[in-house]
C-alpha atoms as a PDB file:
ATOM      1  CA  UNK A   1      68.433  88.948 134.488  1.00  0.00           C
ATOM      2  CA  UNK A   2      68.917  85.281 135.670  1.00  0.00           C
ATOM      3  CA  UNK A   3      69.901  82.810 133.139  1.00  0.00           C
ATOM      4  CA  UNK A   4      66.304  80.632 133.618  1.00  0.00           C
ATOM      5  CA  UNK A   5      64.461  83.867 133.776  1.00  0.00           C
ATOM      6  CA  UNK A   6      66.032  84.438 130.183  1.00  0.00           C
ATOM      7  CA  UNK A   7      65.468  81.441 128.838  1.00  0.00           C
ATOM      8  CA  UNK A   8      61.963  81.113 130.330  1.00  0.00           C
ATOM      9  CA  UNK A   9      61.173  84.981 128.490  1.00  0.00           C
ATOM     10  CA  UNK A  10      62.439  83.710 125.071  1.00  0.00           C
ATOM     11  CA  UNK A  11      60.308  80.517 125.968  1.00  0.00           C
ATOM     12  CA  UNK A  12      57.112  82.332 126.255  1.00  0.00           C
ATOM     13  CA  UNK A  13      57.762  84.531 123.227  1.00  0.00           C
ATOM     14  CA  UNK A  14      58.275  81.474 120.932  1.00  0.00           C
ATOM     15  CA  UNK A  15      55.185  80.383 122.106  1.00  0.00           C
ATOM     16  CA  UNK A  16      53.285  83.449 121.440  1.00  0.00           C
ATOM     17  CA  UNK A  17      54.881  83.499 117.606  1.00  0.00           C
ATOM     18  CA  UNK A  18      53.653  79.729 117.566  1.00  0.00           C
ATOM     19  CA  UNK A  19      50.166  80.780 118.895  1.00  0.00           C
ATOM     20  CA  UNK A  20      49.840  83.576 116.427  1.00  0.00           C
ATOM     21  CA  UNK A  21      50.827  81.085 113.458  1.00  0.00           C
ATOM     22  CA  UNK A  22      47.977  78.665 114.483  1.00  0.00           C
ATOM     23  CA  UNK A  23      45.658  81.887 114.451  1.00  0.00           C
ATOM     24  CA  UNK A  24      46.713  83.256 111.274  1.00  0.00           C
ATOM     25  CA  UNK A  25      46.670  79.460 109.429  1.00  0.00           C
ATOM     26  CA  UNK A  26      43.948  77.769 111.545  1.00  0.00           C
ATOM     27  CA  UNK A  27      42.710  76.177 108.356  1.00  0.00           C
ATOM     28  CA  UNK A  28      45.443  74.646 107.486  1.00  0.00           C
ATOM     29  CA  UNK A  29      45.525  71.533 109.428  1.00  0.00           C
ATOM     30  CA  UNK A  30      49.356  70.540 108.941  1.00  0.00           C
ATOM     31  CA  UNK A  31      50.816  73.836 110.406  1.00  0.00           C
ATOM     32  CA  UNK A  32      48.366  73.974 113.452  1.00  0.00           C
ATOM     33  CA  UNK A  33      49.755  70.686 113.969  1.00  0.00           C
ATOM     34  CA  UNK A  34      53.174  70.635 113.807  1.00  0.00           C
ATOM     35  CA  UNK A  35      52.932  74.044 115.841  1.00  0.00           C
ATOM     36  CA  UNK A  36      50.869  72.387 118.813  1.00  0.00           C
ATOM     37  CA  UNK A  37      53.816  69.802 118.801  1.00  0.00           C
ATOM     38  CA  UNK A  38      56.252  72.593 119.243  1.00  0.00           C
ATOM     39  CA  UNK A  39      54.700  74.375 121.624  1.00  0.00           C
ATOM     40  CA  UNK A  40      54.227  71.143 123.454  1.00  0.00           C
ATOM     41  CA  UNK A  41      58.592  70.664 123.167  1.00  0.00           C
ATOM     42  CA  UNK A  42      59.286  74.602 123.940  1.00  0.00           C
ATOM     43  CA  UNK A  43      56.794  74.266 127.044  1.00  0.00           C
ATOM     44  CA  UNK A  44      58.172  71.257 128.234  1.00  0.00           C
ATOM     45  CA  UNK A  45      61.463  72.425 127.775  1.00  0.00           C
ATOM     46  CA  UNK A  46      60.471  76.168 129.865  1.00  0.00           C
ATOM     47  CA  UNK A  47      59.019  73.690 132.863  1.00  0.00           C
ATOM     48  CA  UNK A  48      61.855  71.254 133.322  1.00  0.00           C
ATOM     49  CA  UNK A  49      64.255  73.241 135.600  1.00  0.00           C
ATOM     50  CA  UNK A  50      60.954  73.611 137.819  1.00  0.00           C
ATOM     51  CA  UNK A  51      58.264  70.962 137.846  1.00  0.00           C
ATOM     52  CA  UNK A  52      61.072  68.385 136.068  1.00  0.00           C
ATOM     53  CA  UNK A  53      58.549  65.358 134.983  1.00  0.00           C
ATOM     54  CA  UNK A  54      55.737  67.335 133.656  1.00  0.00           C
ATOM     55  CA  UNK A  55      58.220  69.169 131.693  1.00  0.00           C
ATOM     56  CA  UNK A  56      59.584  65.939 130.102  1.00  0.00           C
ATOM     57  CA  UNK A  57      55.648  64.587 129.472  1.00  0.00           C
ATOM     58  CA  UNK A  58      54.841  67.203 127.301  1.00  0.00           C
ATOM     59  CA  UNK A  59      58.137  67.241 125.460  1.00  0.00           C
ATOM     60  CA  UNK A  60      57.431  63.277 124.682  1.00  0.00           C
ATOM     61  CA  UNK A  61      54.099  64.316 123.818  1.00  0.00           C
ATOM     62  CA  UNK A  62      55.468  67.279 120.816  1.00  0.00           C
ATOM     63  CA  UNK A  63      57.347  64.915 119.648  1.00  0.00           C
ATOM     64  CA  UNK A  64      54.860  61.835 119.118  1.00  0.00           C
ATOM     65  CA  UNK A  65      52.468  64.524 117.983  1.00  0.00           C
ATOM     66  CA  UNK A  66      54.732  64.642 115.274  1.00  0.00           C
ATOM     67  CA  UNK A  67      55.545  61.809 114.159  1.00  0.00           C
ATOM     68  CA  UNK A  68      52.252  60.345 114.464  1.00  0.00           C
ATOM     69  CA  UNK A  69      50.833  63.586 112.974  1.00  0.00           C
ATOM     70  CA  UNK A  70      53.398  62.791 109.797  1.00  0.00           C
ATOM     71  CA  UNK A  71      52.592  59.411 109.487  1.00  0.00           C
ATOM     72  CA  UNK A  72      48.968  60.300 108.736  1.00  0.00           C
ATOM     73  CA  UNK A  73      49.488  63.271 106.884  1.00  0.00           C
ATOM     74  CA  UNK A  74      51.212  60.561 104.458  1.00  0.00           C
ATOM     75  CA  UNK A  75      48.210  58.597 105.073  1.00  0.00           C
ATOM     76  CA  UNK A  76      50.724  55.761 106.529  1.00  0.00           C
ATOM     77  CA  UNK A  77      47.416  55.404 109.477  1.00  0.00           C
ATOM     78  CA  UNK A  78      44.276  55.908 110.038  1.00  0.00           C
ATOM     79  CA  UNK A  79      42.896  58.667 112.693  1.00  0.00           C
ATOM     80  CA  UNK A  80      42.233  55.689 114.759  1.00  0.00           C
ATOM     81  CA  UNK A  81      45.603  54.013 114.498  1.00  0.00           C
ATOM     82  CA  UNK A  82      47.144  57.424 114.283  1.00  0.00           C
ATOM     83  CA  UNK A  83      46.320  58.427 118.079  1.00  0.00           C
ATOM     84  CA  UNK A  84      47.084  54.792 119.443  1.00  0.00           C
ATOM     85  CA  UNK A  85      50.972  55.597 117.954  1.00  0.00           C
ATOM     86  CA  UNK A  86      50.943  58.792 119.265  1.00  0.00           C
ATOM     87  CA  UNK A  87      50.134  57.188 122.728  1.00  0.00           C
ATOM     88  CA  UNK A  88      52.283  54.272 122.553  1.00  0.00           C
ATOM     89  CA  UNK A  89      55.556  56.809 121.246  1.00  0.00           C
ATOM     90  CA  UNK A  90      54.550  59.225 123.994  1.00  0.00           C
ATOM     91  CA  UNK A  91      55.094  56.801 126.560  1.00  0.00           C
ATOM     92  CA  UNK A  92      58.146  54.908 124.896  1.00  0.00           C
ATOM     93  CA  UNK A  93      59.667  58.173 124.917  1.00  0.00           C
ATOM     94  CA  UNK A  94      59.348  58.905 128.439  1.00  0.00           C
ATOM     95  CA  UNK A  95      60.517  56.015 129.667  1.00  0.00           C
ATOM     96  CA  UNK A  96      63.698  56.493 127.920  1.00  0.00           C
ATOM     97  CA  UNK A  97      64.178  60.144 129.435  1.00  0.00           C
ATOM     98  CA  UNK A  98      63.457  58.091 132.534  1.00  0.00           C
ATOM     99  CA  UNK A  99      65.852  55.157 132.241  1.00  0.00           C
ATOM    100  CA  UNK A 100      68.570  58.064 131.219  1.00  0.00           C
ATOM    101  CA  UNK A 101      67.936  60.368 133.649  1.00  0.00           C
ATOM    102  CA  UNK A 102      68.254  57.630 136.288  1.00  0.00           C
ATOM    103  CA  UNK A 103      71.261  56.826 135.059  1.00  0.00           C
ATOM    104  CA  UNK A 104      72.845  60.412 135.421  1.00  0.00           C
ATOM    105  CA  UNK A 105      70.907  60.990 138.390  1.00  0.00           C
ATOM    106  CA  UNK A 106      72.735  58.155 140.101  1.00  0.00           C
ATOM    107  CA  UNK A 107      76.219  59.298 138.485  1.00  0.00           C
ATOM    108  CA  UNK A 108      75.591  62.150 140.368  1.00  0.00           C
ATOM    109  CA  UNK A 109      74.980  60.888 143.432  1.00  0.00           C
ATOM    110  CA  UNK A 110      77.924  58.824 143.390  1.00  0.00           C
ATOM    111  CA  UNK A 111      79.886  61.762 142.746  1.00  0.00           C
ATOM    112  CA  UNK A 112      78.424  64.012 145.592  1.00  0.00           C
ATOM    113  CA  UNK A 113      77.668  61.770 148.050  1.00  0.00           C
ATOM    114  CA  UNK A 114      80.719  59.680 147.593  1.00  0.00           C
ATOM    115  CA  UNK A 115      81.026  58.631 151.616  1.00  0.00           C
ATOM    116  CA  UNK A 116      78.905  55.498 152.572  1.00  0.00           C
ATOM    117  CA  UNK A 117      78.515  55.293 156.634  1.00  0.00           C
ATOM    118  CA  UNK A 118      76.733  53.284 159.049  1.00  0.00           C
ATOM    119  CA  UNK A 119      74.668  55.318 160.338  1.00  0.00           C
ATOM    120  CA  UNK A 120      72.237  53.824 163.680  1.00  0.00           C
ATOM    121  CA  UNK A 121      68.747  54.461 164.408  1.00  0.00           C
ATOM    122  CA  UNK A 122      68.761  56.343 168.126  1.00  0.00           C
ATOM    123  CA  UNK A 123      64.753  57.755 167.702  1.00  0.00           C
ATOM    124  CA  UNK A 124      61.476  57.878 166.303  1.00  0.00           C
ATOM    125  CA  UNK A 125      59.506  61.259 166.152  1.00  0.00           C
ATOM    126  CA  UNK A 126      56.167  60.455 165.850  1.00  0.00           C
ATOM    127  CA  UNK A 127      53.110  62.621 163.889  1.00  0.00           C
ATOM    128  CA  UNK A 128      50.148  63.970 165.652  1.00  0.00           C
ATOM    129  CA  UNK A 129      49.228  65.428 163.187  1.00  0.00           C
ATOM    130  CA  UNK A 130      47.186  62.018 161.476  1.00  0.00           C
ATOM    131  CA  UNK A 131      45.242  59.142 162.752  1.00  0.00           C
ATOM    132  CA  UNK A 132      47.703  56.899 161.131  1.00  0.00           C
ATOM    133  CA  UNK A 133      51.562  56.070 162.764  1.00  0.00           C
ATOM    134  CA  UNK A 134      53.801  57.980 160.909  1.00  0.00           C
ATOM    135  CA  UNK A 135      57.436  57.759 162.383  1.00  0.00           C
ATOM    136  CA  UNK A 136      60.376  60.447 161.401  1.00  0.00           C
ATOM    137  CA  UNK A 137      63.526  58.217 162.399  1.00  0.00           C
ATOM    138  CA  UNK A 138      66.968  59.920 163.524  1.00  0.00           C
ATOM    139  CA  UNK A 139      70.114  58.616 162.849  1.00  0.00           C
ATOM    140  CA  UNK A 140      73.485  58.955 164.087  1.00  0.00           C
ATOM    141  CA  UNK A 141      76.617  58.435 162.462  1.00  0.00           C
ATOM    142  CA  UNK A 142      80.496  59.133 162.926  1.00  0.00           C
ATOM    143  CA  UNK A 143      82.964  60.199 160.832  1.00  0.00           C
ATOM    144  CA  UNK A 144      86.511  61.090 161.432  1.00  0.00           C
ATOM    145  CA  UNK A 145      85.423  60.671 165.172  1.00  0.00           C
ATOM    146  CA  UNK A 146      82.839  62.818 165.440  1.00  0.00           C
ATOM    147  CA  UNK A 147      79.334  62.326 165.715  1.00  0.00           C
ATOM    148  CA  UNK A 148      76.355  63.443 163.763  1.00  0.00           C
ATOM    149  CA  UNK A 149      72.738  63.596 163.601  1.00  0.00           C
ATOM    150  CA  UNK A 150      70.155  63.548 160.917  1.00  0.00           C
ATOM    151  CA  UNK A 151      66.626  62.993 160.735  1.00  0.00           C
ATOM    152  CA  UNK A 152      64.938  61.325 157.848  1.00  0.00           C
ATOM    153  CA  UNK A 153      63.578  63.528 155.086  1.00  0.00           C
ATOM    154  CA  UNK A 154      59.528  62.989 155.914  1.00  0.00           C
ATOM    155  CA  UNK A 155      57.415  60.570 157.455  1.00  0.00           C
ATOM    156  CA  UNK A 156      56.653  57.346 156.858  1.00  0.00           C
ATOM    157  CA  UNK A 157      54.468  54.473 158.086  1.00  0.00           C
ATOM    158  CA  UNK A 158      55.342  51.120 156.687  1.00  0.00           C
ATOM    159  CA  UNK A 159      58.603  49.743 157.347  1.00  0.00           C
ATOM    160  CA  UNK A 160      59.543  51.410 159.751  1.00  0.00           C
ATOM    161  CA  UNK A 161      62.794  50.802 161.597  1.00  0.00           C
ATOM    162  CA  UNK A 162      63.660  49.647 165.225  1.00  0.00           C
ATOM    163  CA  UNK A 163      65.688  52.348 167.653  1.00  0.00           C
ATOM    164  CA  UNK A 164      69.004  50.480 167.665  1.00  0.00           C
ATOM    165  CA  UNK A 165      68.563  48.987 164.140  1.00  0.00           C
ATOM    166  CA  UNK A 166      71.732  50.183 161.487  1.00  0.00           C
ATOM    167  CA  UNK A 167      71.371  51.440 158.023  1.00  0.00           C
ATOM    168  CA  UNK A 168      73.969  52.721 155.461  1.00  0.00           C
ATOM    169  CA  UNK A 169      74.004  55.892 154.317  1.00  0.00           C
ATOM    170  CA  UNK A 170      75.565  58.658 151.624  1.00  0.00           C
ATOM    171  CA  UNK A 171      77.427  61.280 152.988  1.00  0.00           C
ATOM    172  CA  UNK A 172      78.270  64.594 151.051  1.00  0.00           C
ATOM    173  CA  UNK A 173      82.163  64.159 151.163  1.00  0.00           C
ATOM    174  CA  UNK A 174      82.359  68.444 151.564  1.00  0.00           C
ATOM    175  CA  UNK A 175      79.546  68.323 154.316  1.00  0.00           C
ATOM    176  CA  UNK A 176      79.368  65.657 156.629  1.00  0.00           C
ATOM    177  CA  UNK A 177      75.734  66.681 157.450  1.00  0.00           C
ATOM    178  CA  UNK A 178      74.621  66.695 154.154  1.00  0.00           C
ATOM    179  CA  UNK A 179      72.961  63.663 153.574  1.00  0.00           C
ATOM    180  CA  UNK A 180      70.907  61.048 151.003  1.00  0.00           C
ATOM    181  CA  UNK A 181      68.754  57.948 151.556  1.00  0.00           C
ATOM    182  CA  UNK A 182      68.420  55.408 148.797  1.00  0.00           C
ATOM    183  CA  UNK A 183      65.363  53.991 148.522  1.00  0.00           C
ATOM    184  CA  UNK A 184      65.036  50.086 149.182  1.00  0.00           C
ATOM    185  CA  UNK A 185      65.944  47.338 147.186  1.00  0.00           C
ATOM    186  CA  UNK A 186      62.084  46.807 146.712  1.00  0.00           C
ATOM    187  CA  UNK A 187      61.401  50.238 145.770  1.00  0.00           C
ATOM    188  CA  UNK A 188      64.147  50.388 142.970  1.00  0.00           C
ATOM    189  CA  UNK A 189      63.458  46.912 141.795  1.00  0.00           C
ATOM    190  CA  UNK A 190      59.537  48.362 141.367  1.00  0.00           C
ATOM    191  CA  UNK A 191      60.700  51.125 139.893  1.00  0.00           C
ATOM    192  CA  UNK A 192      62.562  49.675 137.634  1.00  0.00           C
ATOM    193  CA  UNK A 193      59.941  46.782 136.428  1.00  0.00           C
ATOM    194  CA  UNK A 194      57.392  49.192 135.926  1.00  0.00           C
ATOM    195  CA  UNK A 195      59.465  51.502 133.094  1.00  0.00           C
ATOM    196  CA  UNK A 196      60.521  48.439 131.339  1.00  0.00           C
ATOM    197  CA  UNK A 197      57.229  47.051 131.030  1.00  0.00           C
ATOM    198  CA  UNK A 198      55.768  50.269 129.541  1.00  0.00           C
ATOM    199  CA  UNK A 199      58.745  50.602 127.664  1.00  0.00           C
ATOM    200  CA  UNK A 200      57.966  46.854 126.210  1.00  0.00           C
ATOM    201  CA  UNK A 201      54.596  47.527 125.328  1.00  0.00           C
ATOM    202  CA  UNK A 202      54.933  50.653 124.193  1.00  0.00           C
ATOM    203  CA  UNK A 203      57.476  49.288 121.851  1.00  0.00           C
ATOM    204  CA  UNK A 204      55.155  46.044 120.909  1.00  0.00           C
ATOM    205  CA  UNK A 205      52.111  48.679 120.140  1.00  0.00           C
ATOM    206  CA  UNK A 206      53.986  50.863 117.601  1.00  0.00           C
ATOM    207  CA  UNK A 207      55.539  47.624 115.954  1.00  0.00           C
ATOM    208  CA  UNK A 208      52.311  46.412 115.855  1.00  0.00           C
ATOM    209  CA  UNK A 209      50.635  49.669 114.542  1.00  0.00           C
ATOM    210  CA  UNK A 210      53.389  49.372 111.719  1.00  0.00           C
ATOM    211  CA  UNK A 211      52.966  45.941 110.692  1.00  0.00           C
ATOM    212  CA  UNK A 212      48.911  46.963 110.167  1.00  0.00           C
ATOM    213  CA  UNK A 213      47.995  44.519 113.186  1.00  0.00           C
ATOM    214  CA  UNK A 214      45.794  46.608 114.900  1.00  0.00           C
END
């Protein structure tokens, strides 16, 4: 039996023990609780090797179940105030996993695609498929004087590139026709506003949740 297939079994049986906990104590608010928010980590945990982000959004949401479900069990909040945290500490959360994981995820690329070439634009497949343009550019590059070609994972439609024009490219350092394209400068710089501005409000919305100011 495959390691994942394992894993995925024991997985599933934790979250049939969990399920028949929540039957057997359904009145008793704290335990259903507490075993939602583990089924929510085990689940998420089961669904990261295959859907990746989904797993990681229901893992942040166990865990801000939680804590928020602690807080007013201590009757630190409200209901109201309660589901706001559990929002706001959802979301932090996930932008964390995302800031880390986009830090190992470009440690890794570095380390397998360790080759950067300059690689030139010699043709644009074009879609028939859709009443839009969508282009599929190829590229050629040479290494160690010998030529290869690749064609750009998908289709796309806005900035599209000019036959002739000259990009750089990652190169698998093992496999010369193993490729990766970064995204743009305006993609990552997007990408990267967008998680620190949740992150920042998140964070301002649970400080403010503590400090009784909403």
């Amino acid at each position: 039996m495959k390691k994942e297939q394992l894993l995925n079994n024991i997985g599933f049986g934790v979250i049939v023990v969990l399920l028949l906990v929540i039957l057997v104590f359904q009145k008793n608010v704290k335990v259903v609780l507490y075993a939602i928010s583990l089924i929510g980590v085990v689940y998420g945990l089961m669904n990261i090797p295959k859907k990746g982000a989904s797993g990681f959004i229901f893992i942040c949401l166990g865990i801000s179940l939680a804590i928020s479900g602690t807080l007013y069990f201590i009757k630190y909040f409200d209901l109201k105030q309660t589901f706001t945290l559990m929002i706001a500490a959802s979301v932090f959360l996930l932008m964390i996993i995302t800031l880390v994981f986009t830090y190992l995820r470009k440690k890794m690329l570095d380390e397998n695609y360790s080759l950067r070439v300059n690689a030139t634009v010699t043709d644009l497949i074009s879609s028939d498929n859709t009443n839009s343009k969508f282009y599929q550019p190829c590229y050629k590059y040479t290494i160690d004087g010998h030529e290869y070609s690749v064609l750009f994972p998908g289709f796309i439609s806005k900035r599209i590139p000019k036959i002739g024009d000259v990009v750089q490219i990652r190169v698998d350092k093992d496999d010369y026709q193993n490729v990766y394209f970064d995204k743009s400068f305006t993609e990552r710089l997007f990408d990267l506003i967008l998680v620190v501005f949740l992150l920042i409000v998140s964070l301002v919305i649970g400080v403010l949740q503590f400090l009784w100011l909403i």
